[in-house]
C-alpha atoms as a PDB file:
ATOM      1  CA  UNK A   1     -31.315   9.854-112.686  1.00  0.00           C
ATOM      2  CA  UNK A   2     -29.172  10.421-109.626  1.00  0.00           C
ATOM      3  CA  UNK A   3     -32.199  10.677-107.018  1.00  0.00           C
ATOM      4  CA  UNK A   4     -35.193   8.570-107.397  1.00  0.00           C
ATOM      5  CA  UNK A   5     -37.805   8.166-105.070  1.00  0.00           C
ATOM      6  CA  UNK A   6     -40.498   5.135-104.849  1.00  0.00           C
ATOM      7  CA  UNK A   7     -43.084   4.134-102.918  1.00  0.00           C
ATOM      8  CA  UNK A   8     -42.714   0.773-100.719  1.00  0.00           C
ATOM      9  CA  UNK A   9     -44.427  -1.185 -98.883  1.00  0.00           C
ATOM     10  CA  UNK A  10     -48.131  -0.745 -99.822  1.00  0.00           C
ATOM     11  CA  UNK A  11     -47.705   3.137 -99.240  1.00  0.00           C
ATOM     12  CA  UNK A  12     -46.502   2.824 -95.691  1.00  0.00           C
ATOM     13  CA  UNK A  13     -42.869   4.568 -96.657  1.00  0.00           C
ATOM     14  CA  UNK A  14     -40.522   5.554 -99.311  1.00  0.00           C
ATOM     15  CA  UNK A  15     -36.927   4.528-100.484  1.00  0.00           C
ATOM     16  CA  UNK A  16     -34.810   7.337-101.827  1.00  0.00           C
ATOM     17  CA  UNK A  17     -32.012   6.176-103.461  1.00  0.00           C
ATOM     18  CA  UNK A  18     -29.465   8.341-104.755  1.00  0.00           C
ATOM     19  CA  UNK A  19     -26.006   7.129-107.051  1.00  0.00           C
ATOM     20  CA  UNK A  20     -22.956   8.801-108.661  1.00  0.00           C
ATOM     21  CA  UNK A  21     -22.627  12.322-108.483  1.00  0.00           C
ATOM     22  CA  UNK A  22     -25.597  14.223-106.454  1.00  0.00           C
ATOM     23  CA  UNK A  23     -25.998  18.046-106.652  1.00  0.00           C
ATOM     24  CA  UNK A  24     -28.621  20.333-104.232  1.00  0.00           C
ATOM     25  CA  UNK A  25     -30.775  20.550-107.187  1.00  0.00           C
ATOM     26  CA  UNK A  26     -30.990  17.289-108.298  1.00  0.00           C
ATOM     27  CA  UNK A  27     -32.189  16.424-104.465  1.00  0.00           C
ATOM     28  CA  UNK A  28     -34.730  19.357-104.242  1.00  0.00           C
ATOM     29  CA  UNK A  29     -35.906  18.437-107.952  1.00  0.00           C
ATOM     30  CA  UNK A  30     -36.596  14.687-106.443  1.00  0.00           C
ATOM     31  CA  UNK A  31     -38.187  15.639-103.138  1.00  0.00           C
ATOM     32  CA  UNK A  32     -40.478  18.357-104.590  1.00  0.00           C
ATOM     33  CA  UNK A  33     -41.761  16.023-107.348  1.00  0.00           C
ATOM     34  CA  UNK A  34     -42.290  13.319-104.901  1.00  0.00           C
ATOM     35  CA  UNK A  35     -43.609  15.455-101.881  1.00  0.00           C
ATOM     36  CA  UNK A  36     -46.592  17.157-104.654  1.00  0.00           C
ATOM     37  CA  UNK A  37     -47.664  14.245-105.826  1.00  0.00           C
ATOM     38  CA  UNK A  38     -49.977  13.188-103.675  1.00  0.00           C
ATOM     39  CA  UNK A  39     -50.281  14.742-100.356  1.00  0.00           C
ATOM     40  CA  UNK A  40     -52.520  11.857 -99.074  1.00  0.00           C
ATOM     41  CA  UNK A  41     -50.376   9.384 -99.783  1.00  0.00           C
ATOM     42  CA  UNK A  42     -47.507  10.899 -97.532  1.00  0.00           C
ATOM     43  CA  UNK A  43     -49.601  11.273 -94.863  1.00  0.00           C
ATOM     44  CA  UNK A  44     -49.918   8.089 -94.160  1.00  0.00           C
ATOM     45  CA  UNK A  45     -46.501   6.715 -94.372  1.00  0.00           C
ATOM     46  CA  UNK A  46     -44.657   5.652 -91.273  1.00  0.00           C
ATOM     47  CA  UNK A  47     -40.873   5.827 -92.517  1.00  0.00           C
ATOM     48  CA  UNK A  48     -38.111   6.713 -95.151  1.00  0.00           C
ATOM     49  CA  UNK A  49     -35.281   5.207 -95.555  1.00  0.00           C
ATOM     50  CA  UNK A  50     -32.356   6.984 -98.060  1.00  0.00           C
ATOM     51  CA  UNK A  51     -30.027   4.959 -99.221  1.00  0.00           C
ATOM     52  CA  UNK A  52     -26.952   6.975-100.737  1.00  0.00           C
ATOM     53  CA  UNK A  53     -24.731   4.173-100.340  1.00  0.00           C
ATOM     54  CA  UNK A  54     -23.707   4.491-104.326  1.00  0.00           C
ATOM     55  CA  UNK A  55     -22.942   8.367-104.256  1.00  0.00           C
ATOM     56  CA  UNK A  56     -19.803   8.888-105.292  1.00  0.00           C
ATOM     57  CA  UNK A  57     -19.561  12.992-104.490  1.00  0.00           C
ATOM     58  CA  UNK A  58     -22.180  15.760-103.465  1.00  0.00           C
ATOM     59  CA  UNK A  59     -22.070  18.870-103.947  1.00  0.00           C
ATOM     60  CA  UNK A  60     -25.133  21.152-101.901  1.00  0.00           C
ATOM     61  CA  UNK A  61     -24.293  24.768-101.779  1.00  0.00           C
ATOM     62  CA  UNK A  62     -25.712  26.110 -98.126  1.00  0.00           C
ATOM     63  CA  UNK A  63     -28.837  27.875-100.017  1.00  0.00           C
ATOM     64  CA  UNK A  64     -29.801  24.590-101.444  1.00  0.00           C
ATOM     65  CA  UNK A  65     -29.292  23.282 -97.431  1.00  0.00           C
ATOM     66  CA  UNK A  66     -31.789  25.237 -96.581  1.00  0.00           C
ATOM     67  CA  UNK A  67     -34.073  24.729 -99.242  1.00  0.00           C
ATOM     68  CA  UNK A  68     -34.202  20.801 -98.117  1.00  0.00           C
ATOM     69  CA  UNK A  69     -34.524  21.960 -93.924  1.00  0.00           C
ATOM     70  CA  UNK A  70     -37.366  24.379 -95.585  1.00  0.00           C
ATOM     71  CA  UNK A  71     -39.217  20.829 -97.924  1.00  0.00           C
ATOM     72  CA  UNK A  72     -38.765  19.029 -94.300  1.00  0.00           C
ATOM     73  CA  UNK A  73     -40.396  21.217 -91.846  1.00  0.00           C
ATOM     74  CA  UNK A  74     -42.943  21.442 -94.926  1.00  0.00           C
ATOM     75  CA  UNK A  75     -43.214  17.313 -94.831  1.00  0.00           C
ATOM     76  CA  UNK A  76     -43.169  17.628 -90.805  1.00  0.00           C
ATOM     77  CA  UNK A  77     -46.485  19.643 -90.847  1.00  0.00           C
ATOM     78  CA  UNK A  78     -48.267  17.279 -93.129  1.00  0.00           C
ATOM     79  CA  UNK A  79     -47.015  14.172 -91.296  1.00  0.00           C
ATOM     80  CA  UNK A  80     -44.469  14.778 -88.327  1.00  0.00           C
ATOM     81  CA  UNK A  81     -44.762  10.845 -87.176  1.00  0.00           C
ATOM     82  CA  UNK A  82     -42.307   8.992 -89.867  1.00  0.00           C
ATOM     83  CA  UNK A  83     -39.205   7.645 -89.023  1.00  0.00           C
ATOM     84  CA  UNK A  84     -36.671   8.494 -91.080  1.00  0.00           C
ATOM     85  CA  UNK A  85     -33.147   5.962 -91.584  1.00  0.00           C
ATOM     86  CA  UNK A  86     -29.770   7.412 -94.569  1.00  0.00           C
ATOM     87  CA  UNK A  87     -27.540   5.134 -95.772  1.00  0.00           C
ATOM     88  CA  UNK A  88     -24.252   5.892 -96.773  1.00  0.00           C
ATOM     89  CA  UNK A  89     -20.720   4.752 -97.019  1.00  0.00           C
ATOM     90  CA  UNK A  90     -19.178   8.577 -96.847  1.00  0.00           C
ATOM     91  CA  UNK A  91     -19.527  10.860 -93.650  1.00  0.00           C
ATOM     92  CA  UNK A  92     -20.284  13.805 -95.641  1.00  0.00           C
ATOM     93  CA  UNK A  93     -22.921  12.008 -97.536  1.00  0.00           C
END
């Protein structure tokens, strides 16, 4: 799977990692799973930290942009306080 998403440090954040090649959908897939799962859950976390140090290409058309600015200002209302770190050894990663 080129995104997956955990849970870390007793529930206090997530890691998203993402390798080889990463399409819009594959990200939106990822984050929507993760984000329904349990809205308690990431309420309470405190940061995220992507890690897309092993993507090798992306390809996000500008719909699928904002699709992921539309899943973040979702995230933002539910818990606006997280601090969010990416990863990655390509600028346009």
């Amino acid at each position: 799977m080129p995104v997956e998403i955990k849970n870390s440090d007793s529930g206090r954040g997530n890691i998203i990692t993402g390798c080889g090649a990463l399409t819009g959908k594959d990200l939106l897939d990822a984050l929507r799973a993760h984000l329904t799962l349990d809205p308690e859950i990431f309420s309470k976390y405190r940061y995220s930290l992507a890690d897309y140090s092993e993507v090798s290409e992306i390809a996000v058309s500008s719909a699928e942009i904002e699709e992921l600015a539309a899943l973040c200002q979702e995230a933002a209302r539910v818990n606006p306080d997280p601090l969010v770190a990416t990863v990655a050894s390509k600028d346009i990663t």
